[in-house]
N, C-alpha and C. Protein backbone atom coordinates (compact mmCIF):
# COMPACT_ATOMS: atom_id res chain seq x y z
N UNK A 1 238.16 -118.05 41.32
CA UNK A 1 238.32 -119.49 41.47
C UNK A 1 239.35 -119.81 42.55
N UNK A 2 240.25 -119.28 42.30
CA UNK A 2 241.53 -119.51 43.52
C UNK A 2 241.24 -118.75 44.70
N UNK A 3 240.74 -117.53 44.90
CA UNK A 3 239.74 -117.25 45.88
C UNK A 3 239.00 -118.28 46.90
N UNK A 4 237.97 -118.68 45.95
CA UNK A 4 237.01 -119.31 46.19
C UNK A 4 237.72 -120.61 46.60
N UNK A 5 238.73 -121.08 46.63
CA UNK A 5 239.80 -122.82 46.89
C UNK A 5 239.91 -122.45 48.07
N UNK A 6 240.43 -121.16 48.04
CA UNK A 6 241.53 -120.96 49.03
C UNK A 6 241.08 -120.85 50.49
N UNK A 7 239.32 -119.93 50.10
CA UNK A 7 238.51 -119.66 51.14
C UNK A 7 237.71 -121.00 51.75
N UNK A 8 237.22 -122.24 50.79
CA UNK A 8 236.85 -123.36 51.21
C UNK A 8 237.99 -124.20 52.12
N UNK A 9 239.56 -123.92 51.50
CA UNK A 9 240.62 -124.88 52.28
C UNK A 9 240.37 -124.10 53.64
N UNK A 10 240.06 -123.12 53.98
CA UNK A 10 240.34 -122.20 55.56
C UNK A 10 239.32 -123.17 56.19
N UNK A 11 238.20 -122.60 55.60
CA UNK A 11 236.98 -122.86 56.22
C UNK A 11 236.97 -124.32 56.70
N UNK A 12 237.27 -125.89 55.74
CA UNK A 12 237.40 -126.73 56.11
C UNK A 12 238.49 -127.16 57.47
N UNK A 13 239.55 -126.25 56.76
CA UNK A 13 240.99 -126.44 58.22
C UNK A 13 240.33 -126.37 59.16
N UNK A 14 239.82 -124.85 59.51
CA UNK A 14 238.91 -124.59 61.17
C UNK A 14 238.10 -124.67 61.45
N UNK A 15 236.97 -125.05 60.23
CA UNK A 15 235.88 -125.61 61.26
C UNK A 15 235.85 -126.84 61.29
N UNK A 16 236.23 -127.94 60.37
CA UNK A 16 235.56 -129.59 60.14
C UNK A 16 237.40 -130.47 60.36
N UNK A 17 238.47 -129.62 60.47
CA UNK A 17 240.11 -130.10 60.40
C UNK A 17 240.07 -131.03 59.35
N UNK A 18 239.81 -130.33 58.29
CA UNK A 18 239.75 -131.19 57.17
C UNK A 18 239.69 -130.38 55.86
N UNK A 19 241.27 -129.55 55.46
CA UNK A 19 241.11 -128.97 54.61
C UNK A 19 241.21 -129.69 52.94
N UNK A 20 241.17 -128.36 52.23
CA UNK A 20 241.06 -129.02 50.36
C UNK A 20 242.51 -129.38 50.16
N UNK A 21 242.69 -131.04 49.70
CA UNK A 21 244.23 -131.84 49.77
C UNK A 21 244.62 -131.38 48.44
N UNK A 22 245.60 -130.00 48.27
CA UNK A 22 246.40 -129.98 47.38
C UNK A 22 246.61 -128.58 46.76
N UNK A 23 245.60 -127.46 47.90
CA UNK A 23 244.65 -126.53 47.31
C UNK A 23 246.22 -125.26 47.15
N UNK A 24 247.58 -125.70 47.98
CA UNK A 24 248.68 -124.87 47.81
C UNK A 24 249.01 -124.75 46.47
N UNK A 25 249.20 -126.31 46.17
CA UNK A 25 249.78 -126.62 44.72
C UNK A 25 249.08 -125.83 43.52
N UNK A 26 247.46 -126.22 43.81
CA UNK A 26 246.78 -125.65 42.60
C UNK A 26 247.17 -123.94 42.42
N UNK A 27 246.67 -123.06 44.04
CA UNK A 27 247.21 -121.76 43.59
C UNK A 27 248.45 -121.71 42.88
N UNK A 28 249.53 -122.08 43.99
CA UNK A 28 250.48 -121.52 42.86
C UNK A 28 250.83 -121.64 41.76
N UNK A 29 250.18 -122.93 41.09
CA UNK A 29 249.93 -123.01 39.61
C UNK A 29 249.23 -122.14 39.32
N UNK A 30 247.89 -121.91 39.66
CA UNK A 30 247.24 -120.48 38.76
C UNK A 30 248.08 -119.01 39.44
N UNK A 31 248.48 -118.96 40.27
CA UNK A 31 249.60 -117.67 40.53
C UNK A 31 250.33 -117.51 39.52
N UNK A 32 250.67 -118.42 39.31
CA UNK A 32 252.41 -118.07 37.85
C UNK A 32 251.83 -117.95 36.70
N UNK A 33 250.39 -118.93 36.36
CA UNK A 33 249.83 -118.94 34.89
C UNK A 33 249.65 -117.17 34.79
N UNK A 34 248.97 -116.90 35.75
CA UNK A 34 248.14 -115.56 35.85
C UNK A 34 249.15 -114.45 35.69
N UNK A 35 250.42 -114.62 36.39
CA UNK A 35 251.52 -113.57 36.75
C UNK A 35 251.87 -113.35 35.02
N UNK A 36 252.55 -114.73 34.79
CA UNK A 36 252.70 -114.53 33.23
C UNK A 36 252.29 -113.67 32.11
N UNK A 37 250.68 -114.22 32.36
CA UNK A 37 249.75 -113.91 31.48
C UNK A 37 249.91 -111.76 31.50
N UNK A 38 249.52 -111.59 32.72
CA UNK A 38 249.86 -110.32 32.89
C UNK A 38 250.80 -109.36 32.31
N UNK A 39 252.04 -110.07 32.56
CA UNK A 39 253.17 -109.29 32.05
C UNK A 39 253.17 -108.34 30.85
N UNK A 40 252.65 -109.46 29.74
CA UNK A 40 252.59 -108.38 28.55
C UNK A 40 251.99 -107.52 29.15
N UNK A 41 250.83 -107.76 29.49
CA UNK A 41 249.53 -106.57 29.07
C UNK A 41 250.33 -105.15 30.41
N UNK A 42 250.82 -105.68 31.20
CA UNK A 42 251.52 -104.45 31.99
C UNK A 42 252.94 -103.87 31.31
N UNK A 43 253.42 -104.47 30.33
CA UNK A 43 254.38 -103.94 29.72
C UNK A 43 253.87 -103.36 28.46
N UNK A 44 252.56 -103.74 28.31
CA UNK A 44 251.90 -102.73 27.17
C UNK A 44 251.48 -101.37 27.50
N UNK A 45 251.06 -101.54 28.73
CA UNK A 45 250.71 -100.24 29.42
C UNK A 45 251.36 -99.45 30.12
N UNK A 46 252.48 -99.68 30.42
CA UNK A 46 253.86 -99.16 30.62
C UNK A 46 253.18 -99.05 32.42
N UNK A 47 253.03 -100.15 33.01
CA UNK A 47 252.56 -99.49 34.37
C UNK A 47 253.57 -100.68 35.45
N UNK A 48 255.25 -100.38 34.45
CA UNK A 48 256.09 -101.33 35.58
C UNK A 48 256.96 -99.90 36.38
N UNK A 49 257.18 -100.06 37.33
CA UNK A 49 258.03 -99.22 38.66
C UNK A 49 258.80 -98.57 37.54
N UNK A 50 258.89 -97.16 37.85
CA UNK A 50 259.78 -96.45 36.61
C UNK A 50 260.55 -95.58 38.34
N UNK A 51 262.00 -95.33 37.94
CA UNK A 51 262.40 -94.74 38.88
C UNK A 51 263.17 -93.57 38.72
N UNK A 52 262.80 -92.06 38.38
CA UNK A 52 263.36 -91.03 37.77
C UNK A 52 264.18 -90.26 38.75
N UNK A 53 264.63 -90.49 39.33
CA UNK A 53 265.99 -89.91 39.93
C UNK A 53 266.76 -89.09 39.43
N UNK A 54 267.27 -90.10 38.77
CA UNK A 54 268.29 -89.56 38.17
C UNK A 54 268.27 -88.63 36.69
N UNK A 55 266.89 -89.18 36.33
CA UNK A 55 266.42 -88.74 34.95
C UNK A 55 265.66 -87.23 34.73
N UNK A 56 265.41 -86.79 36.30
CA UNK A 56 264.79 -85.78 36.76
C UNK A 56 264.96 -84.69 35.56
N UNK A 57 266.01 -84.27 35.65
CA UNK A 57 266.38 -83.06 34.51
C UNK A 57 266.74 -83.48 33.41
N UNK A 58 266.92 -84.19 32.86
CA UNK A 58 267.41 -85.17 31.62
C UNK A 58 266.49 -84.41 30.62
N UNK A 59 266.95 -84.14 29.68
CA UNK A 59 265.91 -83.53 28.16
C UNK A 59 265.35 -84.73 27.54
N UNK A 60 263.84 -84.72 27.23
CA UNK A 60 263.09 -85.33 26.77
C UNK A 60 263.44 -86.65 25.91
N UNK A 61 264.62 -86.13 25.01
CA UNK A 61 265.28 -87.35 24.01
C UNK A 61 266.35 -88.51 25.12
N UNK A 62 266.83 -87.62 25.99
CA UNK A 62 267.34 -88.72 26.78
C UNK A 62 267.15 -89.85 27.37
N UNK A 63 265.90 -89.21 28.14
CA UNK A 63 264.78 -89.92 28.85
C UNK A 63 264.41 -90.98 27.60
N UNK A 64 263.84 -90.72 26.41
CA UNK A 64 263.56 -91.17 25.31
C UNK A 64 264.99 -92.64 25.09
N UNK A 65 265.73 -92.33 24.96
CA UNK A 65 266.98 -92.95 24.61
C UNK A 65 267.00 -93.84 25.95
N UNK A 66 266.77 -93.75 27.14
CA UNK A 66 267.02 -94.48 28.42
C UNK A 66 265.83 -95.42 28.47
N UNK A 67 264.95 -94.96 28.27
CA UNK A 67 263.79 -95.87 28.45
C UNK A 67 263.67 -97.14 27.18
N UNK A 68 264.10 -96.68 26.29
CA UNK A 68 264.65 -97.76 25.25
C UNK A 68 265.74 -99.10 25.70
N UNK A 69 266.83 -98.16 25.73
CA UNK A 69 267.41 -98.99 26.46
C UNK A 69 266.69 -100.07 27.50
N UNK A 70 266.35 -99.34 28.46
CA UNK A 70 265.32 -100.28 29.51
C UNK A 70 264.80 -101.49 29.14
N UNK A 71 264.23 -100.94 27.44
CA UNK A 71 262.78 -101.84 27.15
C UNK A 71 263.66 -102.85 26.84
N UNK A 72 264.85 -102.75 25.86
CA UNK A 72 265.52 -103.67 25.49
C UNK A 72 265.97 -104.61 26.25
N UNK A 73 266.68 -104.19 27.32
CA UNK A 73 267.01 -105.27 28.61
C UNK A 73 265.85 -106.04 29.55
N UNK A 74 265.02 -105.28 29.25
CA UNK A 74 263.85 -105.83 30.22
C UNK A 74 263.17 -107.05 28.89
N UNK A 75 262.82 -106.95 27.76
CA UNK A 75 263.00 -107.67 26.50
C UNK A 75 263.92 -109.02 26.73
N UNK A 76 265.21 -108.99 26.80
CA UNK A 76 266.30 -109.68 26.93
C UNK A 76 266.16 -110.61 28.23
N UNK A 77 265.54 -110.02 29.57
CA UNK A 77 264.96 -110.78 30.60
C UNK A 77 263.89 -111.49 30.46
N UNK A 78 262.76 -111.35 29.78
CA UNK A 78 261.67 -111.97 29.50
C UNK A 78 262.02 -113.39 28.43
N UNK A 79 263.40 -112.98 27.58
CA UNK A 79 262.88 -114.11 26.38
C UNK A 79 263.98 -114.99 26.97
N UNK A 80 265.01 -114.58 28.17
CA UNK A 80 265.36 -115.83 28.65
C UNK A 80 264.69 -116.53 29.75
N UNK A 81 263.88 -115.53 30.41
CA UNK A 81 262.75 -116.42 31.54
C UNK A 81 261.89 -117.35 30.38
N UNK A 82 260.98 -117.16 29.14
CA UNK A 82 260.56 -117.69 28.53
C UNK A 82 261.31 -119.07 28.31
N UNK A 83 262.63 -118.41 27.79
CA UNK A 83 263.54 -119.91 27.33
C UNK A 83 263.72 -121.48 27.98
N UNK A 84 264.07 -120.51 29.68
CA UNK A 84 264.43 -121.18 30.81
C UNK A 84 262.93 -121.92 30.96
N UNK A 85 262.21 -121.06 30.68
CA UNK A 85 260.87 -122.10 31.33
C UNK A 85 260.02 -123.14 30.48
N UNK A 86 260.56 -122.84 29.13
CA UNK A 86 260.20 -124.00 28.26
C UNK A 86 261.07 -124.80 27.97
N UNK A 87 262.53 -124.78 28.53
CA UNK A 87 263.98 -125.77 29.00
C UNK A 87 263.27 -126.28 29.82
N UNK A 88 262.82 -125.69 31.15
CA UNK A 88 262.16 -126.32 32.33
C UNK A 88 261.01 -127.24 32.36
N UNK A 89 259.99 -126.69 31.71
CA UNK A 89 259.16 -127.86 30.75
C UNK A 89 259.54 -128.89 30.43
N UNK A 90 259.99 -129.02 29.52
CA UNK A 90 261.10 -130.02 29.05
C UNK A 90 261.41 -131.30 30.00
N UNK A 91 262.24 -130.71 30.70
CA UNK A 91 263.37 -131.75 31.68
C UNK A 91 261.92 -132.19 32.65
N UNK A 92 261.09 -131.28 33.36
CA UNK A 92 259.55 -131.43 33.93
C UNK A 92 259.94 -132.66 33.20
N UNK A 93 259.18 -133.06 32.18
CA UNK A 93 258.28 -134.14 31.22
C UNK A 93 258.67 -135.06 31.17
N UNK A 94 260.16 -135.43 30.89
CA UNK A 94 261.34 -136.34 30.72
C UNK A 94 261.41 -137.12 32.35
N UNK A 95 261.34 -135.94 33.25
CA UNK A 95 261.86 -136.73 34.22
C UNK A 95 260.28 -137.07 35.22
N UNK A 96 259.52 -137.08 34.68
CA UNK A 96 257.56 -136.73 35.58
C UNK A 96 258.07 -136.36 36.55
N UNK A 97 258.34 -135.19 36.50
CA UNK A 97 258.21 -134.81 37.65
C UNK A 97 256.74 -134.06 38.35
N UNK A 98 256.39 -134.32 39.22
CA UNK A 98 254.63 -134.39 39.89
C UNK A 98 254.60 -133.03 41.42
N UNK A 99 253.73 -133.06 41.25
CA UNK A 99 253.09 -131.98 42.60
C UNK A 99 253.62 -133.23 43.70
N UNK A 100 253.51 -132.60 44.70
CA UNK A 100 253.69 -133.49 46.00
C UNK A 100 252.26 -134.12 46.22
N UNK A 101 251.60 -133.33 46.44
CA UNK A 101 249.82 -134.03 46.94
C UNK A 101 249.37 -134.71 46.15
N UNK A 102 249.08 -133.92 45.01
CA UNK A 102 247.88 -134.29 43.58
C UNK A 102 248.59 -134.91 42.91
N UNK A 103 250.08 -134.82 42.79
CA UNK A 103 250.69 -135.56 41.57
C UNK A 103 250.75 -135.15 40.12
N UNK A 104 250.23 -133.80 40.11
CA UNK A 104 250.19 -133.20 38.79
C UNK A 104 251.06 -132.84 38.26
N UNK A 105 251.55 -133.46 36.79
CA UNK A 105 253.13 -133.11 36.18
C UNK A 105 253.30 -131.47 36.66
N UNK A 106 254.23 -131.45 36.48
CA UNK A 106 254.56 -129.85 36.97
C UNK A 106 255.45 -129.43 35.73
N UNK A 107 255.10 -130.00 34.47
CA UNK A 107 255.47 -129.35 33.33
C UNK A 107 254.55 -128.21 32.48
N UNK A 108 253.26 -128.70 33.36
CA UNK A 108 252.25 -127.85 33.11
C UNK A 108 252.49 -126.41 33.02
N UNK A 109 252.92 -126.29 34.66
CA UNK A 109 253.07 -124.89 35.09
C UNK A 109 253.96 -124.59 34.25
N UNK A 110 255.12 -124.70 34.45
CA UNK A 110 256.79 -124.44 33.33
C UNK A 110 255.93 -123.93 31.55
N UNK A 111 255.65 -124.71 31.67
CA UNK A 111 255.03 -124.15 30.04
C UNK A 111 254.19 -123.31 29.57
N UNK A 112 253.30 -123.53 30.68
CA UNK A 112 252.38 -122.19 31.07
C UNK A 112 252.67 -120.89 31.07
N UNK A 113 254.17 -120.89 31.78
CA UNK A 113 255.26 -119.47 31.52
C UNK A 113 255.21 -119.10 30.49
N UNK A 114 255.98 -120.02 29.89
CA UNK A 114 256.61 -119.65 28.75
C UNK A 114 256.06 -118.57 27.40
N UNK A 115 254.33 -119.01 27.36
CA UNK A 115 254.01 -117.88 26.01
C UNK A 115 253.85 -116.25 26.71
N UNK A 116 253.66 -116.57 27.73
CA UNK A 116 253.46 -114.90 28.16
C UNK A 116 254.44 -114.25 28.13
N UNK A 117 255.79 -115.17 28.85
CA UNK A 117 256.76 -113.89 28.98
C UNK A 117 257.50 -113.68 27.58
N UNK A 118 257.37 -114.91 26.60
CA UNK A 118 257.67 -114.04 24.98
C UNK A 118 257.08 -113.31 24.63
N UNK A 119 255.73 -113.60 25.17
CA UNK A 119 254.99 -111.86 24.36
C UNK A 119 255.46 -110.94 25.26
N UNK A 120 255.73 -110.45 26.25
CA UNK A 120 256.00 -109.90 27.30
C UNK A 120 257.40 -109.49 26.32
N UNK A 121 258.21 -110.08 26.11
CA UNK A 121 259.71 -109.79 25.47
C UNK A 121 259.30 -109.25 23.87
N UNK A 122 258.17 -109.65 23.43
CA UNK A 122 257.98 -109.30 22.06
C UNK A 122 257.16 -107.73 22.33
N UNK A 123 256.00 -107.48 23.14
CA UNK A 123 256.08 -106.56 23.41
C UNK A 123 256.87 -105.25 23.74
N UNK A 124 257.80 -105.57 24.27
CA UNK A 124 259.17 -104.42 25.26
C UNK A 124 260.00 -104.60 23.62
N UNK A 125 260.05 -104.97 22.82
CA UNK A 125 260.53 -104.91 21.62
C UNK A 125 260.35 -103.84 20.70
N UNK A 126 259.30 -103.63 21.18
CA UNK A 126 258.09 -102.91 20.12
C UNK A 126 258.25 -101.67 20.60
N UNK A 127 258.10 -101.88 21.92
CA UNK A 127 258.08 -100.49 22.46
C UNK A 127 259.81 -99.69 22.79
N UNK A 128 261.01 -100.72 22.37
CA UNK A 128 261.89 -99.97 22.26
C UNK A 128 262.08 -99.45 20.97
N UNK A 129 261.78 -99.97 20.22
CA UNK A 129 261.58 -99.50 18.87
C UNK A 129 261.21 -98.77 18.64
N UNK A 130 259.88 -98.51 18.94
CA UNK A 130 259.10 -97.18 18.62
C UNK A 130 259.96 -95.72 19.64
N UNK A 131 260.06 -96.31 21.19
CA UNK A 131 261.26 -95.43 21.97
C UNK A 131 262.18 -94.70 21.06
N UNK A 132 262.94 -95.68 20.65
CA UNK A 132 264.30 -95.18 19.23
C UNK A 132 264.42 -94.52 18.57
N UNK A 133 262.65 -94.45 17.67
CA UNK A 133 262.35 -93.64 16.83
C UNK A 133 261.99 -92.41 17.26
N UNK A 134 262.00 -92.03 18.60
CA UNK A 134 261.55 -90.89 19.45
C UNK A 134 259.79 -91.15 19.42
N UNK A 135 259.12 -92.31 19.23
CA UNK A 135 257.78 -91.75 19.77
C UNK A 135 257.92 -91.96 21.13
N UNK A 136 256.27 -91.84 21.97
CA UNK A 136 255.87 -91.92 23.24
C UNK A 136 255.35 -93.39 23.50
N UNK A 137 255.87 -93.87 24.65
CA UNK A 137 254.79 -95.23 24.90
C UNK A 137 253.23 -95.14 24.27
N UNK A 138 252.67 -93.70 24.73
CA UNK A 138 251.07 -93.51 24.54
C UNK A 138 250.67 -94.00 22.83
N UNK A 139 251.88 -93.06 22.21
CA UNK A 139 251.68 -93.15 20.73
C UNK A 139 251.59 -94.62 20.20
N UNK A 140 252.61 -95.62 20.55
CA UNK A 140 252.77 -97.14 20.47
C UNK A 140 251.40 -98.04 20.40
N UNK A 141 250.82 -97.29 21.78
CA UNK A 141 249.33 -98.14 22.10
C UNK A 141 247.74 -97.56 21.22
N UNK A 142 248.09 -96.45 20.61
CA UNK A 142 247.12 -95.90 20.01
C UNK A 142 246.22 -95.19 21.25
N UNK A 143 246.73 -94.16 22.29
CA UNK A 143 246.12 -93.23 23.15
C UNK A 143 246.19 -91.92 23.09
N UNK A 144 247.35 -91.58 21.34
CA UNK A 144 247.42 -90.56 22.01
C UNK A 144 246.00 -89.64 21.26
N UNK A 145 246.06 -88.64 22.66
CA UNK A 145 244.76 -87.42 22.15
C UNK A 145 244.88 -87.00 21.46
N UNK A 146 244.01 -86.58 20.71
CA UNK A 146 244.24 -85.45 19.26
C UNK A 146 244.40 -84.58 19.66
């Protein structure tokens, strides 16, 4: 869909100078809905930038113990982006605040945040937990092989 906006706003700009009035606003509203939405499901699958450097030789429980940690802080980032963005909502609504072109409250977007990155924080919860207890991410999601 945002594809398909984005490719009609071109097409109108250069061939007819007459592109789709507002078509910035709409992506980046579905950009953030979408980014959101994601988060959990990439923090379920453990497929965020891991950087083992330092962890190189580290014995298994360490690594175990560090990546917990991780989940927890990365947890702690999500449920105040959540917070902030349903604060942000909020003040949005109170004050209408609108898109520039279309005029569309822009409390929309703000709120739109907000359920993903709690699951996103409720997820990384789960998975420090289970971390703690010494399982594996794999084990958490129900992958591992017999």
């Amino acid at each position: 869909m945002i594809g398909a906006m984005t490719t009609w706003s071109v097409i109108g700009r250069a061939m007819f100078q007459s592109p789709l009035q507002g078509d910035v606003e709409m992506v980046q509203m579905g950009i953030a809905l979408s980014l959101s939405l994601c988060l959990p499901w990439c923090q379920w699958r453990g497929a965020h930038i891991f950087v083992d450097f330092f962890t190189q030789s580290a014995s298994p429980k360490t690594v175990s113990r560090l990546d917990a940690l991780g989940s927890v802080l990365l947890a702690l980032m999500y449920a105040v982006l959540s917070w902030r963005s349903a604060a942000g909502a909020a003040v949005a609504y109170e004050s209408f605040e609108a898109t520039m072109i279309l005029g569309l409250p822009m409390w929309w977007a703000y709120a739109c945040l907000a359920p993903g990155l709690a699951l996103a924080a409720l997820v990384a919860m789960v998975q420090a937990w289970r971390l703690a207890q010494g399982r594996s991410l794999t084990d958490s999601q129900g992958e591992a092989s017999a």
